[in-house]
C-alpha atoms as a PDB file:
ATOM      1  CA  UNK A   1      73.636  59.237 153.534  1.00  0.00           C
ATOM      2  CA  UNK A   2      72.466  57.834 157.001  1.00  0.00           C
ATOM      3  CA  UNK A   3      68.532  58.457 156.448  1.00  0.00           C
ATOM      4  CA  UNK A   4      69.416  56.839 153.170  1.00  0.00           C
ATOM      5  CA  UNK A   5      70.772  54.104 154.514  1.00  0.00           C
ATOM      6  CA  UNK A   6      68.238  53.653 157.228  1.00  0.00           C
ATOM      7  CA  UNK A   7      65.258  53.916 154.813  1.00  0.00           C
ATOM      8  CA  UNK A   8      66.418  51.251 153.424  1.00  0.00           C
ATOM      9  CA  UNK A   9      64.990  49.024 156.144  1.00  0.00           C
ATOM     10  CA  UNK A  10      64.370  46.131 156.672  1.00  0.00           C
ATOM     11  CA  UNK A  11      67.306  43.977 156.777  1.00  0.00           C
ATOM     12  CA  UNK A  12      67.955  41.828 154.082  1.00  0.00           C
ATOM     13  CA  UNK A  13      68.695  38.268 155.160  1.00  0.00           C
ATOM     14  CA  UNK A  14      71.831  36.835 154.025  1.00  0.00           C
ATOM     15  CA  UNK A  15      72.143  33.007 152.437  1.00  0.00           C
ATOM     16  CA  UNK A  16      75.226  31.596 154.713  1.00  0.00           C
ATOM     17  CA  UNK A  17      76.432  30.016 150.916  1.00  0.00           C
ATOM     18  CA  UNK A  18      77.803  33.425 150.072  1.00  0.00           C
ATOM     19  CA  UNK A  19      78.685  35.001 153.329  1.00  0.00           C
ATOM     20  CA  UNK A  20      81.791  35.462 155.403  1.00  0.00           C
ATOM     21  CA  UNK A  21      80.997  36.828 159.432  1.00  0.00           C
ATOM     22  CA  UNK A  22      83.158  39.099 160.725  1.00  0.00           C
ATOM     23  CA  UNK A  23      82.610  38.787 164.724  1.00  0.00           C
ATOM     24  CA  UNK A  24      83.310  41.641 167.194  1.00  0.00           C
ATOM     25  CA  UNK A  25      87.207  42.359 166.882  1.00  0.00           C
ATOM     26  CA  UNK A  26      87.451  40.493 163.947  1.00  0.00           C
ATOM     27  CA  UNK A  27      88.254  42.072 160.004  1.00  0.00           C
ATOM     28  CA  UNK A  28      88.368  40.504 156.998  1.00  0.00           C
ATOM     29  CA  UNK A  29      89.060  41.438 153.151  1.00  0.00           C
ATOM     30  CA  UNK A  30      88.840  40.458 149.842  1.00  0.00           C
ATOM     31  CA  UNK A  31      88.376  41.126 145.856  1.00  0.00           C
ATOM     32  CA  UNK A  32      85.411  41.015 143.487  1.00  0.00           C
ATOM     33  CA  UNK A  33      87.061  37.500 141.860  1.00  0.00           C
ATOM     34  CA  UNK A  34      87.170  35.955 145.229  1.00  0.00           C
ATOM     35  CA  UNK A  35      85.213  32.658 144.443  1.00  0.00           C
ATOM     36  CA  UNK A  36      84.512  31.789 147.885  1.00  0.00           C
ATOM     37  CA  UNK A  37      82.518  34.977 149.179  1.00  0.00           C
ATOM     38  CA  UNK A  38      79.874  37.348 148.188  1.00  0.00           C
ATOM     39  CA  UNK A  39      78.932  39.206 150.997  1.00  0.00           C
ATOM     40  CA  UNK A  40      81.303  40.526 154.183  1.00  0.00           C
ATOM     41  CA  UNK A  41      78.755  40.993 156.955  1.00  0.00           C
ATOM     42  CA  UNK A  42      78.269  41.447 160.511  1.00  0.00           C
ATOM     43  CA  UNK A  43      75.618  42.435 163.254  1.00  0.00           C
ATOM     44  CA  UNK A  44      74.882  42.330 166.639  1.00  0.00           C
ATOM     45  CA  UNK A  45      76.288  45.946 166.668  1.00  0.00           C
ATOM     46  CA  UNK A  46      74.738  48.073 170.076  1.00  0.00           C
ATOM     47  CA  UNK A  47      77.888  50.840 170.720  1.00  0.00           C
ATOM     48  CA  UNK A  48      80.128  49.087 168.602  1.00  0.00           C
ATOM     49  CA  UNK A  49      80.628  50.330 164.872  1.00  0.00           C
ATOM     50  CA  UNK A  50      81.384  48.672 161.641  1.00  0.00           C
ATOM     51  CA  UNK A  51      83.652  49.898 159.497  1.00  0.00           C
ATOM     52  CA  UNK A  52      83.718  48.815 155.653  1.00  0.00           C
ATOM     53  CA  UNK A  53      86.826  50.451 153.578  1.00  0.00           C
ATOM     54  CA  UNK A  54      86.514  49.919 149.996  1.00  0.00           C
ATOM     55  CA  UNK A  55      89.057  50.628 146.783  1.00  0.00           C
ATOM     56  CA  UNK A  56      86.361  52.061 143.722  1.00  0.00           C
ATOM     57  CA  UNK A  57      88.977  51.031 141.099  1.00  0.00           C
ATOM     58  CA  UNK A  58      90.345  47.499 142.820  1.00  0.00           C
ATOM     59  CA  UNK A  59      86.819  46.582 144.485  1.00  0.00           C
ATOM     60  CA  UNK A  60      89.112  45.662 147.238  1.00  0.00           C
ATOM     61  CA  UNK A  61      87.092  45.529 150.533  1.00  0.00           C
ATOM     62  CA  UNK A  62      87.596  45.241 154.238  1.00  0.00           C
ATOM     63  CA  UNK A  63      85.209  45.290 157.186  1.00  0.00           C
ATOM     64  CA  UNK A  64      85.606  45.124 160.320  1.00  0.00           C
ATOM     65  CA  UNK A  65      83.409  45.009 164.029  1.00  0.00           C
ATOM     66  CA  UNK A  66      85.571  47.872 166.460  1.00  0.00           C
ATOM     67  CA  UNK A  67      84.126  47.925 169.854  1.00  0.00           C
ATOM     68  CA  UNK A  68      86.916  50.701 170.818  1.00  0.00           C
ATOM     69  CA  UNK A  69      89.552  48.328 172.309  1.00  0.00           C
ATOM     70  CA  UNK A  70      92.229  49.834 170.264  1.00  0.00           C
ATOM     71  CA  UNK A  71      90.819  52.050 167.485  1.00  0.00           C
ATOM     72  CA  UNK A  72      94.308  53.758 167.001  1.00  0.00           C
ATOM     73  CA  UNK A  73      95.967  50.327 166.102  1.00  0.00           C
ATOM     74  CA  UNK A  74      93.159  48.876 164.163  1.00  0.00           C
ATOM     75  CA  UNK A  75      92.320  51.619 161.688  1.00  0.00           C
ATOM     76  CA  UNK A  76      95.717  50.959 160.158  1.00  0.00           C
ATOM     77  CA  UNK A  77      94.930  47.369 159.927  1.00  0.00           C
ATOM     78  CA  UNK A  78      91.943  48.017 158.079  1.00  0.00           C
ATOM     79  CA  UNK A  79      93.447  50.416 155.620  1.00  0.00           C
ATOM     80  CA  UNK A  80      96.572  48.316 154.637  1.00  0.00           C
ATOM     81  CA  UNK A  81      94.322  44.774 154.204  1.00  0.00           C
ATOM     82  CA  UNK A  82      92.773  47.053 151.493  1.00  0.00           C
ATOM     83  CA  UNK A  83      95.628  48.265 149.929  1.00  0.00           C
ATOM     84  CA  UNK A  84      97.584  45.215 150.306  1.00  0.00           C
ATOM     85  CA  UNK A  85      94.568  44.162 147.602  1.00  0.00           C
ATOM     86  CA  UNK A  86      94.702  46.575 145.564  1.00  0.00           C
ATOM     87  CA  UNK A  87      97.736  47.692 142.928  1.00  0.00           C
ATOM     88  CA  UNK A  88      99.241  50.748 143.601  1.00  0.00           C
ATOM     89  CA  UNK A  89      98.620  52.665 139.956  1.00  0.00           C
ATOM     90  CA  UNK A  90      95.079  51.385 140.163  1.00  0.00           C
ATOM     91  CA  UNK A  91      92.893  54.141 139.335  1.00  0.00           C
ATOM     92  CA  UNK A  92      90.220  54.822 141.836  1.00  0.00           C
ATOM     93  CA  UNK A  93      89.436  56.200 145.221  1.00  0.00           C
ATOM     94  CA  UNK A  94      89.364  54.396 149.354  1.00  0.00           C
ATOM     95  CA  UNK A  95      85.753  55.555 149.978  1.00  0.00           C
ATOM     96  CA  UNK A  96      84.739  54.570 153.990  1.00  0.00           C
ATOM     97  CA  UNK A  97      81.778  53.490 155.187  1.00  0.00           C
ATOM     98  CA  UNK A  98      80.602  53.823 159.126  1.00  0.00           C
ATOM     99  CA  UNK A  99      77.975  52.230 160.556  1.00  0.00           C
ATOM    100  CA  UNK A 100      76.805  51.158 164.440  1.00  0.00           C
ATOM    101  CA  UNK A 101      75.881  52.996 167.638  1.00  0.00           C
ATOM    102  CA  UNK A 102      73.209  55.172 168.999  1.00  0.00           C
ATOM    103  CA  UNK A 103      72.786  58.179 171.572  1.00  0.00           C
ATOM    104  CA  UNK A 104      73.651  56.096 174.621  1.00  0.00           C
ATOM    105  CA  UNK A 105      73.968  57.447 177.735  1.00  0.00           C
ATOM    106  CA  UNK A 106      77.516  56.611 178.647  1.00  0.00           C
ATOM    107  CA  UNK A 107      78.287  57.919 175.191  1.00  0.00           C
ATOM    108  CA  UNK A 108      80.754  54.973 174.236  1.00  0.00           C
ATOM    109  CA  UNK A 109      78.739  54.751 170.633  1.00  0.00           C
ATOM    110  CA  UNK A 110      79.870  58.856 170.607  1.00  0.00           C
ATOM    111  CA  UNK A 111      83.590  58.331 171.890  1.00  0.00           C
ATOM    112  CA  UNK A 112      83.982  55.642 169.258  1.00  0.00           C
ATOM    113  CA  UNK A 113      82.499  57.282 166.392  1.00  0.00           C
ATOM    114  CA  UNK A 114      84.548  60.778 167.514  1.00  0.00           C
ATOM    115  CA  UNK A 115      88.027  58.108 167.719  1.00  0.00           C
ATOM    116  CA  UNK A 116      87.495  56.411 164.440  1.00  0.00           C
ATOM    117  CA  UNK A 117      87.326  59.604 162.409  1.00  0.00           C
ATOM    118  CA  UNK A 118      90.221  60.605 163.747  1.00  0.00           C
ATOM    119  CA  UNK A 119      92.170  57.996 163.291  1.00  0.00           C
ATOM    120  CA  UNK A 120      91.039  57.545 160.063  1.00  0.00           C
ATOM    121  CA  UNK A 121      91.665  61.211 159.210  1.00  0.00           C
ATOM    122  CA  UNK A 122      95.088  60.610 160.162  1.00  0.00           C
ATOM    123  CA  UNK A 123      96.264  57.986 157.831  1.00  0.00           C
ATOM    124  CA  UNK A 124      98.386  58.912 154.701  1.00  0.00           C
ATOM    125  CA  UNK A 125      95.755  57.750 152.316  1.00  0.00           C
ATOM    126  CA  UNK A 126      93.402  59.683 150.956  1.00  0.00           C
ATOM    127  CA  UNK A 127      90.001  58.369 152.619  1.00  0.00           C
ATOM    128  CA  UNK A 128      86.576  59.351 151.192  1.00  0.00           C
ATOM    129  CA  UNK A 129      83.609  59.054 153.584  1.00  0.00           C
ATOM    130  CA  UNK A 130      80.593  57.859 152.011  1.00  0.00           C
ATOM    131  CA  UNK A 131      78.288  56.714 154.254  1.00  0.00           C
ATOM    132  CA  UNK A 132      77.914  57.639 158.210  1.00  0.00           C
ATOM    133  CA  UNK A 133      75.183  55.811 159.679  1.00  0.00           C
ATOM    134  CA  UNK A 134      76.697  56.704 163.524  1.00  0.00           C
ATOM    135  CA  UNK A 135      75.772  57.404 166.810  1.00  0.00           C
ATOM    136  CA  UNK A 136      72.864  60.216 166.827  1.00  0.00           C
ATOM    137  CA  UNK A 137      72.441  59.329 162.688  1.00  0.00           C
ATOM    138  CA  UNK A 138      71.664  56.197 163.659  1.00  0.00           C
ATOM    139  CA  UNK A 139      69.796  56.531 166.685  1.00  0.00           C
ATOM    140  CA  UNK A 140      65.860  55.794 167.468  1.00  0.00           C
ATOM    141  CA  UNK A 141      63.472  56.243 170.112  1.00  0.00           C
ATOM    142  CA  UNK A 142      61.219  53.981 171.055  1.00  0.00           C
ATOM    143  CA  UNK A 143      58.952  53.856 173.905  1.00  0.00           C
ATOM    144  CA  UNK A 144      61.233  56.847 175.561  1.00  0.00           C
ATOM    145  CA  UNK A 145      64.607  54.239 175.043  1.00  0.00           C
ATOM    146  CA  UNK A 146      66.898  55.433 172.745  1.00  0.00           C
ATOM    147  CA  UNK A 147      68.594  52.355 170.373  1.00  0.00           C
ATOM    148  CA  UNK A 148      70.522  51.482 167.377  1.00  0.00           C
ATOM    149  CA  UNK A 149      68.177  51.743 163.949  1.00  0.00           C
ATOM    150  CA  UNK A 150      70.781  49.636 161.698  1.00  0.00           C
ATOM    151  CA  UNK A 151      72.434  46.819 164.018  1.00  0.00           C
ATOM    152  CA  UNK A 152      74.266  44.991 161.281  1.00  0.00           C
ATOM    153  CA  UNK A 153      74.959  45.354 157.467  1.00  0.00           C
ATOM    154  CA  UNK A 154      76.526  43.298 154.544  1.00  0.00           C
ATOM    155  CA  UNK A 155      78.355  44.687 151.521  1.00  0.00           C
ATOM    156  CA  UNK A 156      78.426  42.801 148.186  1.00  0.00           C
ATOM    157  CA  UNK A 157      82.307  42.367 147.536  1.00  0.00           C
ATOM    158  CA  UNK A 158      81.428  41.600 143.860  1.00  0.00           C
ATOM    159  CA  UNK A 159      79.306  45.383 143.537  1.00  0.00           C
ATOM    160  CA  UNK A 160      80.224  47.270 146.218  1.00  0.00           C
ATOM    161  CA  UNK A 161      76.637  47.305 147.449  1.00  0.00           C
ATOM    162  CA  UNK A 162      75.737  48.248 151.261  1.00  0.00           C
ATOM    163  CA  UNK A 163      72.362  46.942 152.695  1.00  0.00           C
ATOM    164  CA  UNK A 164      70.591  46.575 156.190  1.00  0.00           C
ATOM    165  CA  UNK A 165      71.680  42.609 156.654  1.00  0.00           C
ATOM    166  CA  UNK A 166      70.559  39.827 159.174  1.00  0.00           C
ATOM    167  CA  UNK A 167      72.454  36.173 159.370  1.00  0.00           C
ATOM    168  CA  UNK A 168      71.096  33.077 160.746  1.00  0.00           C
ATOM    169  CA  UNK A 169      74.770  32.162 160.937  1.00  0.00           C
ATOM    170  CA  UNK A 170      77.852  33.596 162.099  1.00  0.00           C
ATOM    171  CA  UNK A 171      80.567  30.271 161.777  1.00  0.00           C
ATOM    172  CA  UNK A 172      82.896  28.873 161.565  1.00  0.00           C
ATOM    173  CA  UNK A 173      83.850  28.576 164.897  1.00  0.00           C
ATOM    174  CA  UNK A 174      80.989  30.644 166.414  1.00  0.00           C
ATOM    175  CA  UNK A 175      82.011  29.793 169.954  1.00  0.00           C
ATOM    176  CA  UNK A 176      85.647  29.713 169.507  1.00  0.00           C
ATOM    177  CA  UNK A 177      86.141  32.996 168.069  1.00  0.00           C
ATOM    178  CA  UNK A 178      83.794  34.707 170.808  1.00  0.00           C
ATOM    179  CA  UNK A 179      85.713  33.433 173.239  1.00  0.00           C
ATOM    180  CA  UNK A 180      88.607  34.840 172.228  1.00  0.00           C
ATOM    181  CA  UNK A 181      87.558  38.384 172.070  1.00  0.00           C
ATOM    182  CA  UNK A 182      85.805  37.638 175.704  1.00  0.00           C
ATOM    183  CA  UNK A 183      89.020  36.920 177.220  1.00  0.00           C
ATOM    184  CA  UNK A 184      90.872  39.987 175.761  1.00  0.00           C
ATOM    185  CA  UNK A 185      92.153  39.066 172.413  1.00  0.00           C
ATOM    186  CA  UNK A 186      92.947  41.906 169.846  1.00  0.00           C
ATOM    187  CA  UNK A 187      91.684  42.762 166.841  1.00  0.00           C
ATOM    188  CA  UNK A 188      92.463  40.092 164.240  1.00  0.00           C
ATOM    189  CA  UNK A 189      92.551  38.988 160.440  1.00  0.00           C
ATOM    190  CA  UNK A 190      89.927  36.015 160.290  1.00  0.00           C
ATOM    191  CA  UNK A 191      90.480  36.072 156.052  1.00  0.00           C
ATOM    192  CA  UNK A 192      93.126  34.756 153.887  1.00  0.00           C
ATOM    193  CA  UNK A 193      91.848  36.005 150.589  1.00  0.00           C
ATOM    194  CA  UNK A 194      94.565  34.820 148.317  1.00  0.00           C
ATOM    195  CA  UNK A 195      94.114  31.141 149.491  1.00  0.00           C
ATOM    196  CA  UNK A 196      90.204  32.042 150.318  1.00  0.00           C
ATOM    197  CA  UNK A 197      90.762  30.297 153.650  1.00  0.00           C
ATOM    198  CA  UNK A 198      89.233  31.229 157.132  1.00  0.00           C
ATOM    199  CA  UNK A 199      91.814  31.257 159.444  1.00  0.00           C
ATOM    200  CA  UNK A 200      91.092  31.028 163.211  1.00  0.00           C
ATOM    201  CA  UNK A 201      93.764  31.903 165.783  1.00  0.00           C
ATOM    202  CA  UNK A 202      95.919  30.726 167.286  1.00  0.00           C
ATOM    203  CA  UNK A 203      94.814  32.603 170.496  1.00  0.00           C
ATOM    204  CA  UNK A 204      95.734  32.182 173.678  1.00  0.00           C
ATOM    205  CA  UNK A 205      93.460  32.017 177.282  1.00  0.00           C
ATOM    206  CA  UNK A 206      93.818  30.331 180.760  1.00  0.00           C
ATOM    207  CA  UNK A 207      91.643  28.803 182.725  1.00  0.00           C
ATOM    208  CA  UNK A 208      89.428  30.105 184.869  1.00  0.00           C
ATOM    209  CA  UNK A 209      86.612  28.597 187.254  1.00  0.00           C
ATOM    210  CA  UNK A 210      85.549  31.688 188.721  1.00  0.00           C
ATOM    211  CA  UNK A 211      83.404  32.722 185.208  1.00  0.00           C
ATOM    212  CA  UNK A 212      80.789  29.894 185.873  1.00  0.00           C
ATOM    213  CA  UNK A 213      79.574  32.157 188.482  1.00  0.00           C
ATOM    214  CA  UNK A 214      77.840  33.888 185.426  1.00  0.00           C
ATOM    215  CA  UNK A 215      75.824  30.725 184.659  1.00  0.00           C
ATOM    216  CA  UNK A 216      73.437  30.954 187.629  1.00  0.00           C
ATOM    217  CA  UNK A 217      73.076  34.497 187.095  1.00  0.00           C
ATOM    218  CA  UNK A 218      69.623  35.457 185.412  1.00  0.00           C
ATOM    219  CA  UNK A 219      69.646  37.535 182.203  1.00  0.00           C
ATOM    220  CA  UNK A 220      69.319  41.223 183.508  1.00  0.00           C
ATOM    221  CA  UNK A 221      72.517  41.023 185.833  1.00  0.00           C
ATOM    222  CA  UNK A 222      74.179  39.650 182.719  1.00  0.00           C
ATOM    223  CA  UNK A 223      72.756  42.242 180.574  1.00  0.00           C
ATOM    224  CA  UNK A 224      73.975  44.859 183.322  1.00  0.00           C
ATOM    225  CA  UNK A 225      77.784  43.966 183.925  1.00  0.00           C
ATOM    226  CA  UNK A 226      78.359  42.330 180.418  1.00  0.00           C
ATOM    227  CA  UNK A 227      76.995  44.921 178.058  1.00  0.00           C
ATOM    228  CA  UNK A 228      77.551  48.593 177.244  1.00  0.00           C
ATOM    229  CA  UNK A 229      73.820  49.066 176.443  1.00  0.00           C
ATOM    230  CA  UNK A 230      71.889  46.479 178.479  1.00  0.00           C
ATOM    231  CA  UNK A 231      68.454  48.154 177.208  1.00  0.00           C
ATOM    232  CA  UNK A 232      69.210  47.334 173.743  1.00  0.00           C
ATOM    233  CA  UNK A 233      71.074  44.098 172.845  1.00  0.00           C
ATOM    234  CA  UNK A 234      69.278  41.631 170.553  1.00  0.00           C
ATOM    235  CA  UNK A 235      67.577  38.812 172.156  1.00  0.00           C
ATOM    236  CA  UNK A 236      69.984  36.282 171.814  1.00  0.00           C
ATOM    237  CA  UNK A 237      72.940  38.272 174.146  1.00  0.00           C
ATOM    238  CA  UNK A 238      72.445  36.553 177.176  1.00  0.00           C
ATOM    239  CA  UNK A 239      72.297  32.687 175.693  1.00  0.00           C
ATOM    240  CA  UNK A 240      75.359  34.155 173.212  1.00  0.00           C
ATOM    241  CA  UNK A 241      77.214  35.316 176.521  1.00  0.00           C
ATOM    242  CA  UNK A 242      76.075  32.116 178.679  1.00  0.00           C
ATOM    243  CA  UNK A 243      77.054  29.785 175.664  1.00  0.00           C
ATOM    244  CA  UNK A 244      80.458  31.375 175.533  1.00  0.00           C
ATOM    245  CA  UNK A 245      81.051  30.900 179.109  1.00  0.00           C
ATOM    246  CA  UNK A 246      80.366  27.517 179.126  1.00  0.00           C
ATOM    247  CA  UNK A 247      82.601  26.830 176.419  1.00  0.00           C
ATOM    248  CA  UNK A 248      85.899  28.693 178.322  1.00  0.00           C
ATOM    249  CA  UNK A 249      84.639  26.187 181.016  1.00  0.00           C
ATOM    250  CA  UNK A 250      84.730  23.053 179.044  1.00  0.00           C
ATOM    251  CA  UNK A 251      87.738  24.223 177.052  1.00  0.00           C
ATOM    252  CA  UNK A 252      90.124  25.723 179.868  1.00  0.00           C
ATOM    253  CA  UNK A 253      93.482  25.244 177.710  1.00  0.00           C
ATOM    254  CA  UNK A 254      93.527  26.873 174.447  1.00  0.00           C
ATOM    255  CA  UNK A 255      96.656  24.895 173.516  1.00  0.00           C
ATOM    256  CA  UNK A 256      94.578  22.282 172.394  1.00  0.00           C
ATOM    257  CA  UNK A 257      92.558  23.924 169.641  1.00  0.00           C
ATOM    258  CA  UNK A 258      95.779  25.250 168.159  1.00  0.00           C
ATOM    259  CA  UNK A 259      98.588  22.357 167.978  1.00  0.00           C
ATOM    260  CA  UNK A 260     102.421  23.556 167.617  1.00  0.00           C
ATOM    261  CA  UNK A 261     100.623  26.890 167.358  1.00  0.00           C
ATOM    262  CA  UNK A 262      99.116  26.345 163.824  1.00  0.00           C
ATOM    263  CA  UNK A 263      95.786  28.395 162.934  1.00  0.00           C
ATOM    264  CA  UNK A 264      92.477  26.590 162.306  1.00  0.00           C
ATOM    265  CA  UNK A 265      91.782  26.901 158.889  1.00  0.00           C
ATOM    266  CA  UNK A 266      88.784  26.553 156.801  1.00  0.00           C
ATOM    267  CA  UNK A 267      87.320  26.366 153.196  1.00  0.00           C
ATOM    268  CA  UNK A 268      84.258  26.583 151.293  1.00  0.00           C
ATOM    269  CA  UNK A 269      82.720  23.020 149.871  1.00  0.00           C
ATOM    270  CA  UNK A 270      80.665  23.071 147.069  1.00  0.00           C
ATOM    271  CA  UNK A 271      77.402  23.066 149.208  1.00  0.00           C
ATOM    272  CA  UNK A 272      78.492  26.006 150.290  1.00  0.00           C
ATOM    273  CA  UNK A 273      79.346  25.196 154.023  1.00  0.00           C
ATOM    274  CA  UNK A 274      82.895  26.286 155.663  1.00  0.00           C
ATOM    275  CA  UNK A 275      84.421  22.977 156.001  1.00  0.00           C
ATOM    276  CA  UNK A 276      87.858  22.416 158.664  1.00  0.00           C
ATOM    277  CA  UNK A 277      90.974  21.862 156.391  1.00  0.00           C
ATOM    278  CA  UNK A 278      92.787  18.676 157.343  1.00  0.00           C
ATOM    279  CA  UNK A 279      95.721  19.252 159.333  1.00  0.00           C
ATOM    280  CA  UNK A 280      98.663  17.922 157.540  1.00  0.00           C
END
């Protein structure tokens, strides 16, 4: 299923109209009527994996970007957004879908891909694997460096159709949701499918000077102490990481993004752009 997957290159790019991006530590599910989204996607995946878990008889689908923060806690996450979706004398099967890592030499991309078959193994639900583009299935070398073949993939909520993807955009809230998982937030629900809103935090950092010291660093120390396979990120890592810093640094108080604690929410306008709801 992997060299099937993989020969399926290259990626397909995805029209931002249909798609919802699902950062790192970030899941998200839906139905085949959802009028808002087409395609769940997500890239920029090194040693991290993503994970899609879809009902055959529902079409519910969930996927999510695990970088091995807290694989235990998330798996069930993923598995009840889908069945939450999905009625429970539907007729069908969970089929799971694994994608992300290579043969790195710390072996993170192997100590996730080891953890999130077993947690998945362990749930109560009966939990088909379909496709497991992982680690050494999903692993290249080029010019003696071994590196990811896939890096990101979409799934058509509406078929249930898996391809190579690449996205020119990865809102709402690019900067605000990467900052949260940079200063330690959790694996969290960035989808309310039943109102087909985006919903952003609230989340929760302090402020800290001391991070600008990244700013005047050039790219390879970044690349060195801010990645798990500095050999092998895409090319936009170190402006992604730099941009991100910069914004903790002009926004040190996350209090104000998220007034009496309310979530930032967001829906799709009829060009097709994810457009801030009015706070009422």
């Amino acid at each position: 299923s992997a060299k099937v997957f993989r020969d399926r290159l290259p990626e397909t790019a995805v029209d931002t109209k249909c798609l919802l991006y699902v950062k790192q530590r970030e899941f998200a599910a839906t139905t085949p009527s959802d009028c808002s989204v087409t395609v769940l996607g997500s890239d920029d995946a090194t040693t991290c994996h993503i994970v899609v878990l879809r009902h055959t008889g529902s079409g519910a689908t969930c996927l999510a970007h695990c970088d091995g923060s807290s694989t235990w806690s998330e798996v069930p996450l993923i598995v009840k957004a889908v069945r939450s979706l999905t009625k429970s004398t539907e007729e069908g099967r969970l089929e799971l879908h694994l994608f992300g890592g290579f043969d790195d030499e710390r072996h993170t991309s192997h100590k996730l891909s080891l953890n999130l078959l077993a947690a998945f193994s362990k749930q109560n639900e009966d939990i088909h694997l379909e496709t497991c583009c992982i680690t050494e299935l999903n692993d290249i070398v080029v010019e003696g460096i071994h590196r990811p073949v896939v890096y990101g993939i979409g799934v058509n909520v509406k078929t249930g159709e898996l391809f190579p993807a690449t996205f020119s955009h990865r809102g709402p809230e690019d900067d605000l949701r990467s900052a949260r998982t940079f200063t330690g937030g959790q694996m969290a629900n960035v989808y309310d499918s039943s109102r087909e809103v985006v919903t952003i935090g609230p989340c929760n950092w302090s402020p800290n000077l001391d991070i600008g010291f990244w700013l005047a660093q050039d790219d390879e120390t970044i690349l060195q102490y801010m990645s798990t396979s500095p050999q092998v990120e895409p090319p936009h890592f170190v402006a992604h990481m730099k941009a991100t810093i910069q914004f903790l640094l002009e926004n040190p108080n996350s209090e104000a993004f998220f007034p009496e604690g309310a979530p930032r929410l967001y829906q799709r306008t009829s060009e097709g752009l994810w457009e801030r709801q009015a706070v009422r």
